[in-house]
Protein backbone atom coordinates (compact mmCIF):
# COMPACT_ATOMS: atom_id res chain seq x y z
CA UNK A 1 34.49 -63.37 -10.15
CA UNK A 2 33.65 -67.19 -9.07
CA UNK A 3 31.81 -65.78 -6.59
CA UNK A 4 29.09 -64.69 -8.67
CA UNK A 5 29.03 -68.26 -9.97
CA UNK A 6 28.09 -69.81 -6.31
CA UNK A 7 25.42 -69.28 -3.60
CA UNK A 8 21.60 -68.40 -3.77
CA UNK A 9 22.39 -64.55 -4.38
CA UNK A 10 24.28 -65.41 -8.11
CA UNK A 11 21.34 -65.35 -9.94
CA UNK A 12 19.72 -62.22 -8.53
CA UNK A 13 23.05 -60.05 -8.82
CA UNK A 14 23.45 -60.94 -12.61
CA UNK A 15 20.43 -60.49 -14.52
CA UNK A 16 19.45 -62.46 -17.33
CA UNK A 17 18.15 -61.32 -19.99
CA UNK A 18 14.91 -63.20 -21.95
CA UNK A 19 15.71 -61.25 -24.93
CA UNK A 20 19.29 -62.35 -25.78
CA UNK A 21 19.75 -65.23 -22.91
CA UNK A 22 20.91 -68.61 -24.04
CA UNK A 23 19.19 -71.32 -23.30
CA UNK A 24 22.15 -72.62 -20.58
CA UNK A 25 21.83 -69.12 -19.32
CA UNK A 26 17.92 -69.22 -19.28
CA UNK A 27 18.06 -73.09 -17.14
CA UNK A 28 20.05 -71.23 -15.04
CA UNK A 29 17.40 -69.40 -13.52
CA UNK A 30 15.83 -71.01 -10.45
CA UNK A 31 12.07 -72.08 -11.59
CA UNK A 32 13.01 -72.13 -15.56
CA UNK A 33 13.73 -75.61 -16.83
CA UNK A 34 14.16 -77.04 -20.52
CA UNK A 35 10.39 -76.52 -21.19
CA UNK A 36 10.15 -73.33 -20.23
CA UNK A 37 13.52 -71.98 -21.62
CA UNK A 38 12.56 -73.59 -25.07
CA UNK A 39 9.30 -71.75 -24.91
CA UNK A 40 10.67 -68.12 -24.32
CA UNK A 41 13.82 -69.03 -26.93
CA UNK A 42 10.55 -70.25 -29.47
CA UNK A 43 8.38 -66.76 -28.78
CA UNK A 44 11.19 -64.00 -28.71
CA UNK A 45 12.59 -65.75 -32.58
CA UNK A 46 8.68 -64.58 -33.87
CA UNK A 47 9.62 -60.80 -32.09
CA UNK A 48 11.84 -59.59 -29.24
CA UNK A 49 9.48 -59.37 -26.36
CA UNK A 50 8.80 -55.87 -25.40
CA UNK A 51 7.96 -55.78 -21.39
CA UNK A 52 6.69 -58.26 -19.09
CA UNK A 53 2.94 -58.18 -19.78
CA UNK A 54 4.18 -58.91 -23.67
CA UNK A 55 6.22 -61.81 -22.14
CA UNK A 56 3.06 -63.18 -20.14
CA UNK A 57 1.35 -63.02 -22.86
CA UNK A 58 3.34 -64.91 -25.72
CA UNK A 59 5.15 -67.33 -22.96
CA UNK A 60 2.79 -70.27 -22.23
CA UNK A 61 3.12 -71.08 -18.17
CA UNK A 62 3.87 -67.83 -17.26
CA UNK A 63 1.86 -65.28 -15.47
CA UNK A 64 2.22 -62.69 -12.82
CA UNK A 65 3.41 -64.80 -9.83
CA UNK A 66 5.61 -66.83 -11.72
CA UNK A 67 7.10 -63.75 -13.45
CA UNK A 68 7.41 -61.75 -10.01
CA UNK A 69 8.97 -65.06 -9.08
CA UNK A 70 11.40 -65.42 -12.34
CA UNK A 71 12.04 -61.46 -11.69
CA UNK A 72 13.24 -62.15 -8.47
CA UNK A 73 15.57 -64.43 -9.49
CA UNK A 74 17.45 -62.32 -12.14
CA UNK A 75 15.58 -62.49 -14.66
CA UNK A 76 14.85 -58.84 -16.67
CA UNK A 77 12.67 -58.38 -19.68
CA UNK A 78 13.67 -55.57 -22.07
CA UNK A 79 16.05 -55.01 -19.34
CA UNK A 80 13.73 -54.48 -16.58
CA UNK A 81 12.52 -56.22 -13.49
CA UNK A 82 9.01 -57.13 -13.47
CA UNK A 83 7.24 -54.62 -11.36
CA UNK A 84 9.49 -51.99 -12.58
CA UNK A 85 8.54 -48.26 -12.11
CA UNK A 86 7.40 -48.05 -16.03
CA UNK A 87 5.19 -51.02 -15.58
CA UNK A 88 3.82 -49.36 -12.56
CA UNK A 89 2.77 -46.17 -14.49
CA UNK A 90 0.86 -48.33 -16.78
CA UNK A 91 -0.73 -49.75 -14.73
CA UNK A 92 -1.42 -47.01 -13.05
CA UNK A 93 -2.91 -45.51 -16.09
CA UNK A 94 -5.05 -48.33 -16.26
């Protein structure tokens, strides 16, 4: 169970949540620092954030590459990846 702890591949196998992360668990994400952990904890305590485009949206510094980038490295929004398959159909439908 350490292992998941260590090496470049921990953050990517356990995915962090921006709805119910700490703030810890949020800095723990390679490319989200104090700032931008304090921002997402600030916009999801006005309303749970509902997918990634919400997320962009109501989280100041963040927009598609640095999400794809965040995504990459664990981090899930209403427990998806960004680029999932139901953002695809949206866009899609676009």
């Amino acid at each position: 169970m350490a292992a998941c702890l260590s090496g470049p591949a921990g953050a990517a196998d356990a995915a962090v949540e921006a709805n119910r992360a700490s703030e810890a668990q949020l800095d723990g994400v390679r490319g989200i620092g104090p700032g931008l952990s304090s921002r997402i904890i600030a916009a999801r305590q006005q309303a749970p954030f509902r997918d990634w485009d919400d997320f962009i949206a109501r989280v100041s510094g963040v927009g598609r590459p640095r999400a794809a980038r965040l995504s990459a490295e664990g981090l899930t929004v209403a427990d998806q990846p960004y680029g999932s398959p139901a953002k695809a159909a949206s866009s899609a439908a676009h």
